[in-house]
Protein backbone atom coordinates (compact mmCIF):
# COMPACT_ATOMS: atom_id res chain seq x y z
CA UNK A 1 141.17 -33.97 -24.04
CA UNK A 2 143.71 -35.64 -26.12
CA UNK A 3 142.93 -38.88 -27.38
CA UNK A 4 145.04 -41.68 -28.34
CA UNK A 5 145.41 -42.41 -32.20
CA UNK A 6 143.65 -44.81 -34.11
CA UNK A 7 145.81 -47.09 -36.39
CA UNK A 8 144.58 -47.42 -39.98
CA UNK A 9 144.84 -50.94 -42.09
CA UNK A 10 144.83 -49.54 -46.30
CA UNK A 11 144.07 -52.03 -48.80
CA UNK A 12 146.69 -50.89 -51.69
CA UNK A 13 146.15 -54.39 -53.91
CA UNK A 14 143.15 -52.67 -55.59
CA UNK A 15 142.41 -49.63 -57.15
CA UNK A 16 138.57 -50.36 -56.40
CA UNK A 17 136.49 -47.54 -54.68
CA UNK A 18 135.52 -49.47 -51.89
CA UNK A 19 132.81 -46.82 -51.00
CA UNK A 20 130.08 -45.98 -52.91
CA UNK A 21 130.90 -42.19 -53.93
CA UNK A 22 129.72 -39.19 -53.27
CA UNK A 23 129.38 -38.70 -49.43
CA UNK A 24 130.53 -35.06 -48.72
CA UNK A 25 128.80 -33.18 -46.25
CA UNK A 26 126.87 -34.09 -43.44
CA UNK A 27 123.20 -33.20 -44.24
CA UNK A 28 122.97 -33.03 -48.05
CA UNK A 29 120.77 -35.79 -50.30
CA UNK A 30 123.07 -38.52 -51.64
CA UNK A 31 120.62 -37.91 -54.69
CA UNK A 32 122.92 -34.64 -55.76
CA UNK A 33 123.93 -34.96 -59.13
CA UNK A 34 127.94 -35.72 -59.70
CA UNK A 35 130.66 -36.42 -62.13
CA UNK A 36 133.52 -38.73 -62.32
CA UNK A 37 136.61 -37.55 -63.46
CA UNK A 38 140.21 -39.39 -63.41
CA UNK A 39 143.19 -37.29 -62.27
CA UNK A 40 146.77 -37.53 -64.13
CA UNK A 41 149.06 -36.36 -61.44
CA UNK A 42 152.66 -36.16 -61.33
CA UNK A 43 154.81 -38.24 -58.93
CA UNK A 44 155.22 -35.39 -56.38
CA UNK A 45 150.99 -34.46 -56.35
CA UNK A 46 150.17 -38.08 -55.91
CA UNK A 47 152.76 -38.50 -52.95
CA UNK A 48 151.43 -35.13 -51.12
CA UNK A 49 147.44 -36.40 -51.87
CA UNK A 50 148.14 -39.62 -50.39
CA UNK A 51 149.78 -38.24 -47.16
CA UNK A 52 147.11 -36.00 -46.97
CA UNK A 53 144.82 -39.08 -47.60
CA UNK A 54 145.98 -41.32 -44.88
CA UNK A 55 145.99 -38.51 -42.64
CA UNK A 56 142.42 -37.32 -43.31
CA UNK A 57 141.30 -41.12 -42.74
CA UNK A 58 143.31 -41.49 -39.41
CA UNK A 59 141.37 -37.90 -38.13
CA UNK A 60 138.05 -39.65 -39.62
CA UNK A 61 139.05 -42.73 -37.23
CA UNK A 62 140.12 -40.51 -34.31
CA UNK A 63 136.73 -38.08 -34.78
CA UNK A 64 134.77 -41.82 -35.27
CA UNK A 65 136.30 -42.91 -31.80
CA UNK A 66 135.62 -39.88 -30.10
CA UNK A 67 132.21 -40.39 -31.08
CA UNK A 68 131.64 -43.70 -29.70
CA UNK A 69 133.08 -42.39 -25.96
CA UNK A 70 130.95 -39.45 -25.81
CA UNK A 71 128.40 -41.37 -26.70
CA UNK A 72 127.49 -38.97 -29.30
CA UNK A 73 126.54 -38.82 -33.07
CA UNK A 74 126.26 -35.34 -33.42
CA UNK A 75 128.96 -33.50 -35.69
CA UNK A 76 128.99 -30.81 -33.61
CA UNK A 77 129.65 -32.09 -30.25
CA UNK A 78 132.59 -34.00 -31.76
CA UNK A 79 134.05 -31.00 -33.19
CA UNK A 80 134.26 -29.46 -29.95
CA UNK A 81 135.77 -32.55 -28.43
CA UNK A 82 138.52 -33.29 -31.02
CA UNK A 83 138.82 -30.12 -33.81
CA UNK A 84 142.33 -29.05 -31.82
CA UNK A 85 143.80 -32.57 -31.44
CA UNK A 86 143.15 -33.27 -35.24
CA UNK A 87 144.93 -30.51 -36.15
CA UNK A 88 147.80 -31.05 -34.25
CA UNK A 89 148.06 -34.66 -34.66
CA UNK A 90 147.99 -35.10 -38.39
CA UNK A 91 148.81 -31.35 -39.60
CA UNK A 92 145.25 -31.13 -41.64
CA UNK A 93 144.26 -27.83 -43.07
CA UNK A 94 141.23 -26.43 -41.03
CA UNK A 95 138.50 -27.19 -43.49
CA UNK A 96 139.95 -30.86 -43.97
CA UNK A 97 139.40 -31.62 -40.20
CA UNK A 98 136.19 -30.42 -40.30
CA UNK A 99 135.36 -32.65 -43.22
CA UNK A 100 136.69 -35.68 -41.40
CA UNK A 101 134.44 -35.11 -38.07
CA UNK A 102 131.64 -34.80 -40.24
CA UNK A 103 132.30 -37.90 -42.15
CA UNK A 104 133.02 -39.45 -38.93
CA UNK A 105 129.57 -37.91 -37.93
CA UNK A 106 127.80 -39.67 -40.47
CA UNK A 107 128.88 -43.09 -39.95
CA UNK A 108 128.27 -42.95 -36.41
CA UNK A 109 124.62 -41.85 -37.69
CA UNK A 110 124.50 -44.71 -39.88
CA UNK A 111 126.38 -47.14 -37.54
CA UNK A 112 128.81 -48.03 -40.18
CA UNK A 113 132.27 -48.83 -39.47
CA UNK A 114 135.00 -46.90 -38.52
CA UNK A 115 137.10 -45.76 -41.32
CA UNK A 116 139.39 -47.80 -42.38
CA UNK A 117 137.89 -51.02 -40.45
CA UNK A 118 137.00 -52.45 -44.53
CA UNK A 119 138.97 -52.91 -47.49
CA UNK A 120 140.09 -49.29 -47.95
CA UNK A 121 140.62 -47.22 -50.64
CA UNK A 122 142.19 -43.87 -49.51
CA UNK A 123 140.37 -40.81 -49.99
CA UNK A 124 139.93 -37.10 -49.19
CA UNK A 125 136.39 -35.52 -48.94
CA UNK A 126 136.84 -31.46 -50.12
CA UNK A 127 134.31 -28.78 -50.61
CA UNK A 128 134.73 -25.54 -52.26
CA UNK A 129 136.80 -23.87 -50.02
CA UNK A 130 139.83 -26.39 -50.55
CA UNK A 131 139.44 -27.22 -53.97
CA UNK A 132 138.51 -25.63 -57.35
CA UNK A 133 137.97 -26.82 -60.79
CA UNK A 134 138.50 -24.43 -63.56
CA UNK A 135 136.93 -26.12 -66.89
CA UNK A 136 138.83 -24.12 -69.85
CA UNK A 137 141.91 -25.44 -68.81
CA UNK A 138 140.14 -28.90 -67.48
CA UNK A 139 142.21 -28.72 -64.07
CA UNK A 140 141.70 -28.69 -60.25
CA UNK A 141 143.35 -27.40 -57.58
CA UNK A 142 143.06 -29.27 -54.14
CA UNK A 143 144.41 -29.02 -50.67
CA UNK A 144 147.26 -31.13 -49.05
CA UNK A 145 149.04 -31.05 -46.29
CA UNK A 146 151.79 -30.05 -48.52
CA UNK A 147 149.68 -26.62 -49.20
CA UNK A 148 147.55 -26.00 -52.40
CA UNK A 149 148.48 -28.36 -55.56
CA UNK A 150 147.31 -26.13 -58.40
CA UNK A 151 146.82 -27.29 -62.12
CA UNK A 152 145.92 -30.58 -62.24
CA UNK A 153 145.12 -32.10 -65.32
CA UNK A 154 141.64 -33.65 -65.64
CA UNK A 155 140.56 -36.14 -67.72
CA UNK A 156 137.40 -35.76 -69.27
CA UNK A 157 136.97 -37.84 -71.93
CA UNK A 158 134.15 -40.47 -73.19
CA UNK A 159 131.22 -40.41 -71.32
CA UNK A 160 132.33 -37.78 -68.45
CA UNK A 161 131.83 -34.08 -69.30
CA UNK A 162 132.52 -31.22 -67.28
CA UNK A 163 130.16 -28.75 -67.22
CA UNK A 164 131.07 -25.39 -68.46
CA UNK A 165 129.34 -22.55 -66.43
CA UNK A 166 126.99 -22.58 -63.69
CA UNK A 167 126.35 -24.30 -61.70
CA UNK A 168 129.95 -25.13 -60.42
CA UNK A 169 130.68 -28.36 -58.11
CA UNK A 170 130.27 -27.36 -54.46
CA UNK A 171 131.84 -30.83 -53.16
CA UNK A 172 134.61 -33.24 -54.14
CA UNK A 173 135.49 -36.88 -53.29
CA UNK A 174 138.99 -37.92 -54.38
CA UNK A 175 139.62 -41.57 -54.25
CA UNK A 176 143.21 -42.62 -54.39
CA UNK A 177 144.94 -45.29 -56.43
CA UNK A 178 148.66 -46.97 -56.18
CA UNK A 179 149.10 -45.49 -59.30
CA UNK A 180 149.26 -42.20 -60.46
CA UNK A 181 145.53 -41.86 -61.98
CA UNK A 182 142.68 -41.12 -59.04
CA UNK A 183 139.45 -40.31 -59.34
CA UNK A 184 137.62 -37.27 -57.89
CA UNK A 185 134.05 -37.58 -57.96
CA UNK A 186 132.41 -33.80 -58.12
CA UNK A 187 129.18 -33.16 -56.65
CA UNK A 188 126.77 -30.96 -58.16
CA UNK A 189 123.93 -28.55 -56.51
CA UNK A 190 120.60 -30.42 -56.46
CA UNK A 191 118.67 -28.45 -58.96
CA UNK A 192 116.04 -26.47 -57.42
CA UNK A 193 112.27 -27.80 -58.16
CA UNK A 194 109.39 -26.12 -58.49
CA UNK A 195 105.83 -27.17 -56.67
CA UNK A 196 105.17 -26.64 -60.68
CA UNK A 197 107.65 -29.08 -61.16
CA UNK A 198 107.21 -31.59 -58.37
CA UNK A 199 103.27 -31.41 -59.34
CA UNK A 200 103.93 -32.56 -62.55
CA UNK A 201 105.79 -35.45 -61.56
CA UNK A 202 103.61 -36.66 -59.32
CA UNK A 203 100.90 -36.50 -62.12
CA UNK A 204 103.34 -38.51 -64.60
CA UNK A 205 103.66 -41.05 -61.68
């Protein structure tokens, strides 16, 4: 069933996130370790991101809304209600849709607002199958619904530093500004913890 689309209200006075980052995924601790790093992109990447921004938030809206009718928080059964009709109604890549019904998923589970209901900062949620970060040349390539935008300069410096080898980010958060310079917040594997470990903790507690 085709539902009708949701209208979305952006906030563009302020280059404040207006969400507290990360939240990619739909099951993962919030606890994962991350990294903030500010995007220089040219004129033409920041115009494609932001289309692809506003149209990921108006599929998070339309997935949130479908939720609500079915009566149903589960990511899921909203997928099978409303995958198709994302696609076709704002021309996201596959693995974007499904990270905007399970976004959508989560806030229904949290009974937060709909997307863009707040002050709203645009953004794009990404895992590792639409986006990569290569850290000799300190770029990143991310999906659009322009296709792939490859090289993208990072910038790593002061207190941010990527980290070189294993283990790689498996999730991304990119958090659009008016300006050219966005942020993309990487998230990190949890590191794995031993009883050893967890043992040893619990005795320095």
């Amino acid at each position: 069933m085709f539902h009708s689309k949701p209208s979305l209200h952006v906030n563009t006075s302020s280059p404040a996130v207006s969400e507290a980052p990360p939240v990619a995924g739909s099951q993962e601790p919030l606890s994962a370790p991350t990294r903030c790093v500010t995007l220089r992109l040219t004129p033409g990447q920041h115009t494609a991101l932001r289309r692809t921004a506003h149209a990921f938030m108006l599929a998070c809206a339309h997935a949130h809304q479908v939720g609500l009718e079915h009566h149903t928080t589960g990511n899921a059964a909203i997928h099978r209600q409303c995958y198709y009709d994302l696609r076709a109604a704002y021309g996201l890549p596959a693995n974007l849709a499904v990270r905007a019904i399970a976004r959508a998923a989560r806030r229904l589970k949290a009974a937060a607002p709909a997307p863009g209901e707040v002050g709203t900062t645009l953004y794009i949620e990404y895992d590792c199958r639409v986006f990569s970060l290569c850290p000799i040349s300190k770029t990143v390539s991310l999906a659009s619904l322009d296709g792939r935008l490859t090289d993208i300069p990072v910038d790593a410096e002061g207190d941010v530093r990527l980290r070189l080898g294993p283990p790689m980010p498996t999730r991304a958060v990119l958090y659009m500004t008016p300006s050219q310079v966005s942020t993309l917040v990487l998230e990190y594997p949890t590191p794995h913890r031993s009883p050893q470990d967890a043992s040893r903790q619990d005795v320095d507690a």
